[in-house]
N, C-alpha and C. Protein backbone atom coordinates (compact mmCIF):
# COMPACT_ATOMS: atom_id res chain seq x y z
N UNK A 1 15.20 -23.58 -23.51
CA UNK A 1 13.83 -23.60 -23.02
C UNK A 1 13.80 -23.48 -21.49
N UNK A 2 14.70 -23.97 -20.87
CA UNK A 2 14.74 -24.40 -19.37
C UNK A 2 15.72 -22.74 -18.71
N UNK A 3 16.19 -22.43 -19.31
CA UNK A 3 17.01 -21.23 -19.17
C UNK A 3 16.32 -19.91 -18.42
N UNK A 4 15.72 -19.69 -19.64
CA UNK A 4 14.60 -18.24 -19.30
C UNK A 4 13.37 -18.71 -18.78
N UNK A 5 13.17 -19.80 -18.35
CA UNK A 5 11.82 -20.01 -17.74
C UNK A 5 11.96 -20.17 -16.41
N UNK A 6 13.46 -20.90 -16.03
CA UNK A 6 14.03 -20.76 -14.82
C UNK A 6 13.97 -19.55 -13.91
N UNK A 7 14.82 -18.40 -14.99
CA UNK A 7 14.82 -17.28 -14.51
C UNK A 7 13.82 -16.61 -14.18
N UNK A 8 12.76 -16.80 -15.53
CA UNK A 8 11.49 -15.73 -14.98
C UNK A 8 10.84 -15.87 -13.67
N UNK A 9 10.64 -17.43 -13.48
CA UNK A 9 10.04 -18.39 -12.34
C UNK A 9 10.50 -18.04 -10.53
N UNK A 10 12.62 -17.61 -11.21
CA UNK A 10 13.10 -17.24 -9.77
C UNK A 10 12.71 -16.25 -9.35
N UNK A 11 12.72 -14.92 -10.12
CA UNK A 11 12.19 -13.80 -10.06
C UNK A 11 10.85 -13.58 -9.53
N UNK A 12 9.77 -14.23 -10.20
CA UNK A 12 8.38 -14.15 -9.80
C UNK A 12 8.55 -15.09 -8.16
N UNK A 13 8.95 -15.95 -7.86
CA UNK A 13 9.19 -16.52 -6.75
C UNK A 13 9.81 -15.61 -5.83
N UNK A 14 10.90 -15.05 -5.93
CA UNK A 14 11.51 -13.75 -4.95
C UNK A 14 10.45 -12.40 -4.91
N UNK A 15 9.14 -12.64 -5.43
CA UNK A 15 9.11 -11.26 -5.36
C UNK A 15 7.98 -11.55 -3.88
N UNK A 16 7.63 -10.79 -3.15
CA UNK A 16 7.08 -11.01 -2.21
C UNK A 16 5.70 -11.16 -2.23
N UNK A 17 4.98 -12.41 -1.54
CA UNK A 17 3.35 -12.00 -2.22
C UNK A 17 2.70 -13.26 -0.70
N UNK A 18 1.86 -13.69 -0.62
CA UNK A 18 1.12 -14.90 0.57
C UNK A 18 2.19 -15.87 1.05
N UNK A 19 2.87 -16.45 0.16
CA UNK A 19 3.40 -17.51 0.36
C UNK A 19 4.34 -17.37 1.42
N UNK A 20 5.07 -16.16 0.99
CA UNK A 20 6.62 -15.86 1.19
C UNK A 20 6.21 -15.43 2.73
N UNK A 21 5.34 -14.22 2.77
CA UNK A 21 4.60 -13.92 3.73
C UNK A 21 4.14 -14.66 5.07
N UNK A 22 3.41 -15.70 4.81
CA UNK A 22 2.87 -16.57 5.59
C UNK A 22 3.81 -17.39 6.01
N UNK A 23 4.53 -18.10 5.00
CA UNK A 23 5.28 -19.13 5.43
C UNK A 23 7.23 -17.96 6.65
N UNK A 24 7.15 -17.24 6.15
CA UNK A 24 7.80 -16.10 7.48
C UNK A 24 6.98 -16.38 8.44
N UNK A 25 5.87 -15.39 8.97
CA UNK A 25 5.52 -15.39 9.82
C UNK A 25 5.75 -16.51 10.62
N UNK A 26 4.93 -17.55 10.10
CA UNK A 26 4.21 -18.56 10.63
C UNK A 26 5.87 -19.49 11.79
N UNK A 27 6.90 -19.46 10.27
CA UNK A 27 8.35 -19.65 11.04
C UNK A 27 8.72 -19.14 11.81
N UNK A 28 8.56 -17.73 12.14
CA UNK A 28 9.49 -17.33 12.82
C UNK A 28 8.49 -17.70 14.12
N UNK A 29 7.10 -17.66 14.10
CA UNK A 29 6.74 -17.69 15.07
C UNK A 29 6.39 -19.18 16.30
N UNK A 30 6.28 -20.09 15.03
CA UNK A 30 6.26 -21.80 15.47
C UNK A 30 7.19 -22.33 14.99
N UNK A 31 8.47 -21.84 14.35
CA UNK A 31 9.70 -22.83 14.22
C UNK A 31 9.53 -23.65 12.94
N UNK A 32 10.71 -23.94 12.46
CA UNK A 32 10.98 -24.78 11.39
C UNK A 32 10.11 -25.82 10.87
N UNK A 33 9.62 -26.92 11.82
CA UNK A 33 8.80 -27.90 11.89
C UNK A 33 7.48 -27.34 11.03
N UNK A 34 6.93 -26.29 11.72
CA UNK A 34 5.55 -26.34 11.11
C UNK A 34 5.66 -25.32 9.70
N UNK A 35 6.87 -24.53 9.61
CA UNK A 35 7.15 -24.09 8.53
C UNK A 35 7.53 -25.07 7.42
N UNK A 36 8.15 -26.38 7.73
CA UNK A 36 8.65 -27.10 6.63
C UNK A 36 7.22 -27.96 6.62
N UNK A 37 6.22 -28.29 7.37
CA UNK A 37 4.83 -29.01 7.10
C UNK A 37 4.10 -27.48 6.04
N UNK A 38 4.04 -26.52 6.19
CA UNK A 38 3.16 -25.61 5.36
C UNK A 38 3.76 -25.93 4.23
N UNK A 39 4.76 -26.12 3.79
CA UNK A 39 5.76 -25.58 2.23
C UNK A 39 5.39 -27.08 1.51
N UNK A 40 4.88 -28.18 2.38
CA UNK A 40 4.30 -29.45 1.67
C UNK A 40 3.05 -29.35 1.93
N UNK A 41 2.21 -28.44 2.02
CA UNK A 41 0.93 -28.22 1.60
C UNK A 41 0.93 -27.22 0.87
N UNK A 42 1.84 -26.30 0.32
CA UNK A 42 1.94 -25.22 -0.70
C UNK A 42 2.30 -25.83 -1.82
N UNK A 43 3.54 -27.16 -1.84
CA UNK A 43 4.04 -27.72 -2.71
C UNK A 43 2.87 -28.64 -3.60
N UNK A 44 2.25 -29.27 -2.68
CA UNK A 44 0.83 -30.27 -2.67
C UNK A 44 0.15 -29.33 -3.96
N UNK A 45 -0.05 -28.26 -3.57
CA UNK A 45 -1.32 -27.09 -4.11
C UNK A 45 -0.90 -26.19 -5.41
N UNK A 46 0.18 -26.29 -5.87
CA UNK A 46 1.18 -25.94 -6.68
C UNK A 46 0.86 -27.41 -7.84
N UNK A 47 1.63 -28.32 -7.33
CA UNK A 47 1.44 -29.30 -7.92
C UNK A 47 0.38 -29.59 -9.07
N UNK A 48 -1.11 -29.72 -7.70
CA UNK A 48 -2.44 -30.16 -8.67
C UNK A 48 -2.48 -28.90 -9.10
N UNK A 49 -2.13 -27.39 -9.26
CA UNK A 49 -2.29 -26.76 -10.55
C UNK A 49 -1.60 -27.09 -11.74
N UNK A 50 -0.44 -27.34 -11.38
CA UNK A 50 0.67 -28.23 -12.75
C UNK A 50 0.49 -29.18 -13.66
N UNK A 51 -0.34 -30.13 -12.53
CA UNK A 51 -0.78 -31.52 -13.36
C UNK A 51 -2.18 -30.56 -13.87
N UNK A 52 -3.04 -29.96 -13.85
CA UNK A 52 -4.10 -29.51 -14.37
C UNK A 52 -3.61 -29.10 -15.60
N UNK A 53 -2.71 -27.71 -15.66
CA UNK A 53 -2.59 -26.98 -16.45
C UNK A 53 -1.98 -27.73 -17.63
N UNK A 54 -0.90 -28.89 -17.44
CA UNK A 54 -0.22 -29.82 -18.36
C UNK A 54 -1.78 -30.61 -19.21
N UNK A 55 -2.97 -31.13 -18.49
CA UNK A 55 -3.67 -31.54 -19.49
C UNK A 55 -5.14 -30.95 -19.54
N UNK A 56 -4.64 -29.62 -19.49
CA UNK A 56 -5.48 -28.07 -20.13
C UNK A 56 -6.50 -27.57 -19.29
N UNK A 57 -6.70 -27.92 -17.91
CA UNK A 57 -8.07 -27.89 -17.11
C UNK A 57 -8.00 -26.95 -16.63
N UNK A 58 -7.12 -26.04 -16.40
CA UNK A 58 -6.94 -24.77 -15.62
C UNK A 58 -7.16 -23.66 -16.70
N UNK A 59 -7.35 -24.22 -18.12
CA UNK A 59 -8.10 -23.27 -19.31
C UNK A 59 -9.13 -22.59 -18.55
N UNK A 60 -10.06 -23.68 -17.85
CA UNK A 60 -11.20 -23.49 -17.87
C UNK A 60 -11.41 -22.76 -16.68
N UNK A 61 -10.93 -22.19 -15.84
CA UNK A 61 -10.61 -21.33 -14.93
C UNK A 61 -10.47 -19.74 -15.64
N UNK A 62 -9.87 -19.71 -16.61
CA UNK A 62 -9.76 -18.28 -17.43
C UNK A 62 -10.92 -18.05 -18.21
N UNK A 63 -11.77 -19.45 -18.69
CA UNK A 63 -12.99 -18.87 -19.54
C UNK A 63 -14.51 -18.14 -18.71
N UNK A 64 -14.17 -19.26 -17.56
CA UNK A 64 -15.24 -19.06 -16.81
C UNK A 64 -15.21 -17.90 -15.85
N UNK A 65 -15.64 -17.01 -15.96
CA UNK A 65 -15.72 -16.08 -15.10
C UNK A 65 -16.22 -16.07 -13.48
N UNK A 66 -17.41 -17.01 -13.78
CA UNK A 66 -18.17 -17.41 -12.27
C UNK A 66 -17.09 -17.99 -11.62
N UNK A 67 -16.52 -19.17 -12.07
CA UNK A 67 -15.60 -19.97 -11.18
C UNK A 67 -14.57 -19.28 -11.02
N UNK A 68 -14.41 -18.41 -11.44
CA UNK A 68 -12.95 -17.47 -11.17
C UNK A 68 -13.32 -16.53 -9.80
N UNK A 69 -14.50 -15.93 -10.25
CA UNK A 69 -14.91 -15.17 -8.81
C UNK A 69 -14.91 -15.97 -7.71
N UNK A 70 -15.92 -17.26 -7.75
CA UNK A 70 -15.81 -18.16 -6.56
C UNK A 70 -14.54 -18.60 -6.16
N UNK A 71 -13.41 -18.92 -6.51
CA UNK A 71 -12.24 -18.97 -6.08
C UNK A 71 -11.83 -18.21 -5.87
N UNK A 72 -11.62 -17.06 -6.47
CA UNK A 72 -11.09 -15.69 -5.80
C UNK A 72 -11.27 -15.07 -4.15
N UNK A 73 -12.77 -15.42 -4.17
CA UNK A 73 -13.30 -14.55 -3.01
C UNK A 73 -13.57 -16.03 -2.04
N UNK A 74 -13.53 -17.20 -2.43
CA UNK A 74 -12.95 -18.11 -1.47
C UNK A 74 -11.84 -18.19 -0.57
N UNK A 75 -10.69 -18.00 -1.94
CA UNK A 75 -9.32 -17.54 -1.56
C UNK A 75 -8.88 -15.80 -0.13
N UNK A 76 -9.86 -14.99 -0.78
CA UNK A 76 -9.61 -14.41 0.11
C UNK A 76 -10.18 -14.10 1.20
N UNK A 77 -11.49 -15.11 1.42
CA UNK A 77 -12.22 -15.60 3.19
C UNK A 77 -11.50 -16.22 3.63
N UNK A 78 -10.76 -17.34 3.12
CA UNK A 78 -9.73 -18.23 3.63
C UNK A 78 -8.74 -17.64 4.27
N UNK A 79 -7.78 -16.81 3.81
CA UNK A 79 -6.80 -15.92 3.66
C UNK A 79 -7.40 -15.45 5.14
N UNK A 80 -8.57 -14.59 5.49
CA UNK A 80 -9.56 -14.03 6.61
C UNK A 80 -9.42 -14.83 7.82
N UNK A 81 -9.76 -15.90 7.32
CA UNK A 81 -9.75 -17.09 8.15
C UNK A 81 -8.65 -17.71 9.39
N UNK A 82 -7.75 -17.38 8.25
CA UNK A 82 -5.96 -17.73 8.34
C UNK A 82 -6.15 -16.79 9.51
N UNK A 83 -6.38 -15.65 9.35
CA UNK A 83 -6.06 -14.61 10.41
C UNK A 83 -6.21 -15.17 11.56
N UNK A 84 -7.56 -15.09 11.90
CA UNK A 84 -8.38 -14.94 12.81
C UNK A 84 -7.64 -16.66 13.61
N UNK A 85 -7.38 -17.60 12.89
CA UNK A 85 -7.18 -18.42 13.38
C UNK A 85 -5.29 -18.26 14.38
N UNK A 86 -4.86 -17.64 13.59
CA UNK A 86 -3.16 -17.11 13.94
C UNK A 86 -3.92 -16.36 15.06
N UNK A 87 -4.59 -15.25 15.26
CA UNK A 87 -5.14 -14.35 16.69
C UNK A 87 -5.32 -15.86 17.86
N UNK A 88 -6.66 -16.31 17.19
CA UNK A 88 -6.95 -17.43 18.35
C UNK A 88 -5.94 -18.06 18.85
N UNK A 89 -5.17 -18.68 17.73
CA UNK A 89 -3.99 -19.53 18.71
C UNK A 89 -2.67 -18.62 19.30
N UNK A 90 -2.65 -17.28 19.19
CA UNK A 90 -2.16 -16.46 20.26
C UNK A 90 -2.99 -16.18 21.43
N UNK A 91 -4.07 -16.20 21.04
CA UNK A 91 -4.83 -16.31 22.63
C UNK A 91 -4.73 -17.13 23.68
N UNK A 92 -4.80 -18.45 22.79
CA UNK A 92 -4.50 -20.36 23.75
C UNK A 92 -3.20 -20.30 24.25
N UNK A 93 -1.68 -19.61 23.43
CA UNK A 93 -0.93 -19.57 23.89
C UNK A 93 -0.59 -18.70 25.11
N UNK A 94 -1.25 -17.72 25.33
CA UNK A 94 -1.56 -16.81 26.30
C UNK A 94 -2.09 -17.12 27.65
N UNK A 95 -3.02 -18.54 27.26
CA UNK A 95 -4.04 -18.83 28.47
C UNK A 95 -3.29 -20.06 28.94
N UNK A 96 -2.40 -21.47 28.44
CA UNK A 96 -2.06 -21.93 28.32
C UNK A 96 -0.42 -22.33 28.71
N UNK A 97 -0.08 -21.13 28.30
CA UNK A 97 1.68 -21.08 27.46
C UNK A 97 2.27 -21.76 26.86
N UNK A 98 1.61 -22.80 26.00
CA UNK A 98 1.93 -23.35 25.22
C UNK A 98 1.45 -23.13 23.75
N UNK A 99 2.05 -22.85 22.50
CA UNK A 99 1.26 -22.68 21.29
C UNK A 99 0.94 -23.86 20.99
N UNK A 100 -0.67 -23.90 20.90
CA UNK A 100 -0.90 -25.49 20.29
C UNK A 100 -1.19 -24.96 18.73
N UNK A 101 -1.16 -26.35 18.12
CA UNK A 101 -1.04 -26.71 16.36
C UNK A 101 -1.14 -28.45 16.30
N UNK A 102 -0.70 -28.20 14.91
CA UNK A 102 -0.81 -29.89 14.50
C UNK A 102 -0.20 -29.95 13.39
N UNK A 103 0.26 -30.29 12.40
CA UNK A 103 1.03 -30.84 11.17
C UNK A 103 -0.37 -31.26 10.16
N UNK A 104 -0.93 -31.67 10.87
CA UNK A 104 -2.26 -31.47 9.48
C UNK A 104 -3.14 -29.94 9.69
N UNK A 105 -2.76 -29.04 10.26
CA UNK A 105 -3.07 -27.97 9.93
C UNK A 105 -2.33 -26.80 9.65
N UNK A 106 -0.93 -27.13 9.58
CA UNK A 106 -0.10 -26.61 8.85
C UNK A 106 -0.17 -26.94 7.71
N UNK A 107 -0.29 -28.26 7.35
CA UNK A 107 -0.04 -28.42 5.44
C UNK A 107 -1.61 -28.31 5.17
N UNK A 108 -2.81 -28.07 6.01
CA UNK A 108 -4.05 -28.02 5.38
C UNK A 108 -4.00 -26.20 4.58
N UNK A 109 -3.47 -25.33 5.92
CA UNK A 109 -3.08 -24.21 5.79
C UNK A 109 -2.51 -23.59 4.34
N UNK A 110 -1.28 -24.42 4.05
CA UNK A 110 -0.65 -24.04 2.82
C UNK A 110 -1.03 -24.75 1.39
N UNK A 111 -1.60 -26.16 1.66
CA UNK A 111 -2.60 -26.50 0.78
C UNK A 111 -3.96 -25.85 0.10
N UNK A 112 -4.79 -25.16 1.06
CA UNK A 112 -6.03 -24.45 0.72
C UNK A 112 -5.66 -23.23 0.64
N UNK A 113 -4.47 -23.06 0.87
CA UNK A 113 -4.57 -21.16 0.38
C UNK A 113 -3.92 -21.04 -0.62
N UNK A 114 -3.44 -22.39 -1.44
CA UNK A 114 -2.87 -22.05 -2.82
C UNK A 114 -3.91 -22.83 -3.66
N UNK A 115 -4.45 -23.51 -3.36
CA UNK A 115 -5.83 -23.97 -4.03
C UNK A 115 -6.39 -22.58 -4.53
N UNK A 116 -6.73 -22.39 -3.29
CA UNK A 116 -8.14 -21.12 -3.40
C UNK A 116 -7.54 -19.87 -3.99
N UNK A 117 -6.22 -19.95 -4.80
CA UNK A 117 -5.73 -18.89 -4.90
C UNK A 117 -5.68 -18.54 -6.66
N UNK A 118 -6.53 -18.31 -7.14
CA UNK A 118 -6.89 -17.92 -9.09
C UNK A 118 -5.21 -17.86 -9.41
N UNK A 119 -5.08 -16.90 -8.70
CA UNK A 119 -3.68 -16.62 -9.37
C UNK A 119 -2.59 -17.93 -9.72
N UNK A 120 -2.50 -18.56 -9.08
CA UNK A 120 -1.70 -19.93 -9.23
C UNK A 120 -2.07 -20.47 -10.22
N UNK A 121 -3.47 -20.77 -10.11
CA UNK A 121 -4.10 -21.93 -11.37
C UNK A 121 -3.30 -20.91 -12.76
N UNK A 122 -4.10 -19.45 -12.77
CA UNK A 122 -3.66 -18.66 -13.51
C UNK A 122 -2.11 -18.07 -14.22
N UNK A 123 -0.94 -18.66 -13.39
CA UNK A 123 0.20 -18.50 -13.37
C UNK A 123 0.37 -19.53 -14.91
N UNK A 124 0.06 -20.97 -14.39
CA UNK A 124 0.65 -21.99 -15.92
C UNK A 124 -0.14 -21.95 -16.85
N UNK A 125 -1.27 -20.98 -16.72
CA UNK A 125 -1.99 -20.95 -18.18
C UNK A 125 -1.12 -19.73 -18.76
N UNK A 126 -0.64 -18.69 -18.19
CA UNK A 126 -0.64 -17.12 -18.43
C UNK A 126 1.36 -17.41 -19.16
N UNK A 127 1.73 -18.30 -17.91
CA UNK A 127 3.12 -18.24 -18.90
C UNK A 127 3.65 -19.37 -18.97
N UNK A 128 3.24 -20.57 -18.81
CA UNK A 128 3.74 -22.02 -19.72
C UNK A 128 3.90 -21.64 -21.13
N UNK A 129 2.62 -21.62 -21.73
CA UNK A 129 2.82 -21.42 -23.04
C UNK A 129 4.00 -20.15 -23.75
N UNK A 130 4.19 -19.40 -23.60
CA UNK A 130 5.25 -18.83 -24.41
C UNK A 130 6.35 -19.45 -23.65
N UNK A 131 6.92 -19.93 -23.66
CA UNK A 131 8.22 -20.78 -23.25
C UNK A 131 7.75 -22.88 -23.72
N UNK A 132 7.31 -22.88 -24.58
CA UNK A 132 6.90 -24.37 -25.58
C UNK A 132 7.33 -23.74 -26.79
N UNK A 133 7.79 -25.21 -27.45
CA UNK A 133 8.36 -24.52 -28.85
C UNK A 133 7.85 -25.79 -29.27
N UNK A 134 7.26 -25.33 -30.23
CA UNK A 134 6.41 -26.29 -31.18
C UNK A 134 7.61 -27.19 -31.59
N UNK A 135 8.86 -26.57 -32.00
CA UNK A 135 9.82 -27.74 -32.82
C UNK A 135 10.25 -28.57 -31.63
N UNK A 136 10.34 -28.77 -30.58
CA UNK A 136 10.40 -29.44 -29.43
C UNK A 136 10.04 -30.41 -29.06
N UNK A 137 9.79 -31.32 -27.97
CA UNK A 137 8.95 -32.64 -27.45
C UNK A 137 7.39 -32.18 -27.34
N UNK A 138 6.55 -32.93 -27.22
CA UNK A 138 4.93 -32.56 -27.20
C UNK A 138 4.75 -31.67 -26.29
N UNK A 139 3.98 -31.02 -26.87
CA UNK A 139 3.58 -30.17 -25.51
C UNK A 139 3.47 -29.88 -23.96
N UNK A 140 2.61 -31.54 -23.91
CA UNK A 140 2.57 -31.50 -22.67
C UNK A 140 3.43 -32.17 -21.55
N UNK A 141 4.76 -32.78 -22.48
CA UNK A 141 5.46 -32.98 -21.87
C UNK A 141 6.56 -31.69 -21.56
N UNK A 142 6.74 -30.81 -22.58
CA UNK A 142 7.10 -29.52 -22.32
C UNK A 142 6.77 -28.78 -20.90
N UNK A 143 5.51 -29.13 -20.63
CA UNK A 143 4.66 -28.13 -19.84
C UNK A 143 4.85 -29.34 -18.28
N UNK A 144 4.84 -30.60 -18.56
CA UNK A 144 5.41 -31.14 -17.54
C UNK A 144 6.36 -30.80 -16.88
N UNK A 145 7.70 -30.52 -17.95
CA UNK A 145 9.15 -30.35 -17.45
C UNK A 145 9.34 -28.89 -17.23
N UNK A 146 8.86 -27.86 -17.34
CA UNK A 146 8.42 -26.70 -16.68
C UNK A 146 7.85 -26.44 -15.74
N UNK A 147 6.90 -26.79 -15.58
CA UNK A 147 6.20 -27.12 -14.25
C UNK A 147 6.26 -27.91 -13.18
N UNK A 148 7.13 -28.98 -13.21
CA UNK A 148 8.35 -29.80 -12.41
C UNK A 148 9.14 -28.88 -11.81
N UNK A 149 10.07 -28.10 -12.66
CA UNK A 149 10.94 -27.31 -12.31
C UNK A 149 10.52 -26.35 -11.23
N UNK A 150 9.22 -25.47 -11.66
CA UNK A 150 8.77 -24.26 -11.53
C UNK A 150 8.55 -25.04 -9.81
N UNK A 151 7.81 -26.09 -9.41
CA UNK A 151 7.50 -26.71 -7.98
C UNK A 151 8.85 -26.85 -7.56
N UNK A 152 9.93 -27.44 -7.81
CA UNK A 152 11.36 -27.84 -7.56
C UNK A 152 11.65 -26.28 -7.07
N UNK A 153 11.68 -24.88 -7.78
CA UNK A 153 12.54 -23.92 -7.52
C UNK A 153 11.51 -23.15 -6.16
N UNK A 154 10.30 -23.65 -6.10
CA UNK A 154 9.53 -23.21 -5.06
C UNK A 154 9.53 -23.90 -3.85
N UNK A 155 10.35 -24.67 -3.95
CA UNK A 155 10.59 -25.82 -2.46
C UNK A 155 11.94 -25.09 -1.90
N UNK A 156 12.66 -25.25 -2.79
CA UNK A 156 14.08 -24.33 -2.54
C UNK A 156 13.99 -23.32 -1.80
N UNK A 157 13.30 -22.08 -2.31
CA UNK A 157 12.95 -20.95 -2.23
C UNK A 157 12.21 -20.84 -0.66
N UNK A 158 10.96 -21.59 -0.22
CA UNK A 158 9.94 -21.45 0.47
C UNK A 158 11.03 -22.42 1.90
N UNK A 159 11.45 -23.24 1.63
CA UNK A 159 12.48 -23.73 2.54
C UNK A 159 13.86 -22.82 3.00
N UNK A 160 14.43 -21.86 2.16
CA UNK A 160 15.21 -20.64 2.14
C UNK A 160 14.67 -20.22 3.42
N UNK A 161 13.60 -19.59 3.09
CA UNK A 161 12.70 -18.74 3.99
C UNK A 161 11.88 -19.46 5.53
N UNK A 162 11.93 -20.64 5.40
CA UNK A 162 11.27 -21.37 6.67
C UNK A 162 12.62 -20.87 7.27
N UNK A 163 14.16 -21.45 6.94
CA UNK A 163 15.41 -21.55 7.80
C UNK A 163 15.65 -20.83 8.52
N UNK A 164 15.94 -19.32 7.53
CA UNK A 164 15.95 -17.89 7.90
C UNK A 164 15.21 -17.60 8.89
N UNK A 165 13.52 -18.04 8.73
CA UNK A 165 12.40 -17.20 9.65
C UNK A 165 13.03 -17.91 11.06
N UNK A 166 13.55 -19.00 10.96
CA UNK A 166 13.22 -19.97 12.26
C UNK A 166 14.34 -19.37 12.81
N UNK A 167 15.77 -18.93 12.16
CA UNK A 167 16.69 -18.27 13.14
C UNK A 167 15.90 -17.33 14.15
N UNK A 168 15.73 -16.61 12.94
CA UNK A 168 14.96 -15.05 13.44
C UNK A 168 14.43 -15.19 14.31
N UNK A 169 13.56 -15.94 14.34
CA UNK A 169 12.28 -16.03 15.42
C UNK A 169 12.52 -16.56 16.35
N UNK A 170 13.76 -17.33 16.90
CA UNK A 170 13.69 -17.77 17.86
C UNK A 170 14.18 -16.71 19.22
N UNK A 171 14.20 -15.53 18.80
CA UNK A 171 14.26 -14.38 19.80
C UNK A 171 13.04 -14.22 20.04
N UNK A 172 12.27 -14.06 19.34
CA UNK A 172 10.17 -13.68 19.36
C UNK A 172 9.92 -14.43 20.08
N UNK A 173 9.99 -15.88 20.06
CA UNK A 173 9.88 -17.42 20.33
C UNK A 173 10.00 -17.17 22.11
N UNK A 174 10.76 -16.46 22.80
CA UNK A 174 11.48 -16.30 23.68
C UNK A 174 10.84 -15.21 24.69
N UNK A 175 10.24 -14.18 23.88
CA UNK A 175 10.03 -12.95 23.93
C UNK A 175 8.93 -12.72 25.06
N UNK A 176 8.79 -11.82 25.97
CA UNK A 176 7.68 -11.69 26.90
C UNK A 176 6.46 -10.64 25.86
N UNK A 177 7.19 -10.28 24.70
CA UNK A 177 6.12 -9.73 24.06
C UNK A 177 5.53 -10.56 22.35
N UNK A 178 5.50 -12.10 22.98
CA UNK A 178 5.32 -13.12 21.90
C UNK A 178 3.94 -12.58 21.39
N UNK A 179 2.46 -12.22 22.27
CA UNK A 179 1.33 -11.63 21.71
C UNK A 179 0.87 -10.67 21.19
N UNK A 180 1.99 -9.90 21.25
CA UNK A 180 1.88 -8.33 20.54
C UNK A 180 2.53 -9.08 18.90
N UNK A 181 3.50 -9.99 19.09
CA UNK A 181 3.92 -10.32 17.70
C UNK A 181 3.11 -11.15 16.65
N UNK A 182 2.44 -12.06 17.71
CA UNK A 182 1.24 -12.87 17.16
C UNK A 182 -0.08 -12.04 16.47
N UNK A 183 -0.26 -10.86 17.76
CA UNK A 183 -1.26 -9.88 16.97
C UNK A 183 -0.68 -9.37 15.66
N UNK A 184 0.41 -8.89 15.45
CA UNK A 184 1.00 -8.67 14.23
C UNK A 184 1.06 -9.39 12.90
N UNK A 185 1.03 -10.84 13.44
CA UNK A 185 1.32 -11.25 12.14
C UNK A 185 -0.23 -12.21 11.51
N UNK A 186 -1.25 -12.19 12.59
CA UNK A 186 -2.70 -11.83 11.82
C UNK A 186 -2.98 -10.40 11.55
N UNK A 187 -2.58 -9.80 11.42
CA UNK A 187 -2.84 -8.52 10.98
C UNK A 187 -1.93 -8.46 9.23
N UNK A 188 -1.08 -9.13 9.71
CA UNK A 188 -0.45 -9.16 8.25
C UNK A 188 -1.44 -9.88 7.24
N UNK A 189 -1.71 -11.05 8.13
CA UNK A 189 -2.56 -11.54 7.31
C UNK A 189 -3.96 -11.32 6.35
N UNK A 190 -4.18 -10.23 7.25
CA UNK A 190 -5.33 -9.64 6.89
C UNK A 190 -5.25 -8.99 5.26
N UNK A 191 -3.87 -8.22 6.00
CA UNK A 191 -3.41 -7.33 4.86
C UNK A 191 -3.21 -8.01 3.53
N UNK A 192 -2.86 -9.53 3.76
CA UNK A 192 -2.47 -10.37 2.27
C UNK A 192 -3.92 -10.69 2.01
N UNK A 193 -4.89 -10.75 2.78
CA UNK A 193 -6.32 -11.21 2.37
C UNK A 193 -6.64 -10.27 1.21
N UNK A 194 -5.97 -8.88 1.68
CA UNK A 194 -6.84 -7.52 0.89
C UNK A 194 -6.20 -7.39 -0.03
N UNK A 195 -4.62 -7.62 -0.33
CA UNK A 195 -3.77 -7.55 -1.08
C UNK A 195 -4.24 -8.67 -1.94
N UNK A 196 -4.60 -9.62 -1.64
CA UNK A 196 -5.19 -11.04 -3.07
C UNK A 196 -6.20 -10.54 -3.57
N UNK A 197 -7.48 -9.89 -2.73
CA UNK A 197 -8.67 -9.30 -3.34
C UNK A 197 -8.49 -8.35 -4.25
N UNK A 198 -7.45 -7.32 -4.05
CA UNK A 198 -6.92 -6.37 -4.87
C UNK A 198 -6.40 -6.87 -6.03
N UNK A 199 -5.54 -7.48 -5.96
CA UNK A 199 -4.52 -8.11 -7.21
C UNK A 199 -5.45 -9.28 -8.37
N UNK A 200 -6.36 -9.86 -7.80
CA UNK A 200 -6.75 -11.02 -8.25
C UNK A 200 -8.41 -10.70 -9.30
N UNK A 201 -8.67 -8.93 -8.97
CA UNK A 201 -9.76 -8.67 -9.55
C UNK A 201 -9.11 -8.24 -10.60
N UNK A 202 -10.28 -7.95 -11.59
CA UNK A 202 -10.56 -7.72 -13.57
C UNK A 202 -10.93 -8.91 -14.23
């Protein structure tokens, strides 16, 4: 049971999509610290879909159509948001020279953009269930110990990627062209705004 659900989970986790995205940028550009505060507000937001989906509430996300749109297109103003806020605080750093932040707006950051994100809630309804075997422990303890895992291999993973970004970046970090990179990576952001709007409609 734990085998192929592992695998599918690593796979869908390596493939590139907001998370992976954001939590890069954001590293390479403010360092480890506020990369390892986002990945416990992604973890946070992951979570309460897990505990939902284990006692069936994230059903109700697939029946309802309205609430699916309103999260969707929440998710991707937010996402908008994200941008515009990554531009501004390349601006302060500009006027300043210092990048200001905070640790509750790093994990607010990776908290509300996996909230607001259908697809997540949508992830443990769409493939918990074919990986439960009725001859097995109850269900929802099934769907517990899957969804345990599935947060466990996304801490791994999203921490992988803080380490990496923070090497990387500490040349950017350095760089007399830190605002051309900052413009870049709200612009990325943008692009994942349009890329969720895209992916997240039907």
């Amino acid at each position: 049971m734990i085998a192929p659900f592992l695998a599918a989970i690593i796979l869908i986790e390596l493939t590139p999509g907001p998370n992976m995205g954001y939590l890069a940028g954001l590293s390479a550009l403010q360092g480890r610290r506020a990369g390892f505060v986002t990945v416990l507000g992604i973890t946070c937001g992951l979570s309460v879909y897990m505990l939902a989906a284990v006692f069936g509430l994230t059903e109700v996300l697939r029946q309802n159509r309205g609430l699916y749109q309103l999260l969707r297109w929440s998710g991707v103003l937010y996402m908008v948001w994200m941008a515009y806020d990554a531009w501004r605080e390349g601006e302060a750093e500009t006027a300043d020279g210092a990048a200001p932040g905070s640790d509750w707006r790093y994990f607010q950051h990776g908290l509300l953009a996996n909230l607001l994100n259908p697809k997540a809630a949508l992830f443990y309804v769409t493939l918990l269930p074919g990986f439960i075997k009725p001859d097995h422990a109850a269900p929802a303890t099934q769907a517990l110990v899957l969804g345990s895992s599935h947060v466990l291999v996304s801490v791994v993973i999203h921490t992988t990627i803080v380490l990496l970004a923070d090497r990387a970046g500490a040349v950017l970090r350095r760089a007399s062209a830190s605002k051309i990179v900052r413009g870049g990576f709200a612009l990325s952001l943008l692009a994942m705004a349009a890329w969720l709007a895209v992916s997240t409609a039907g």
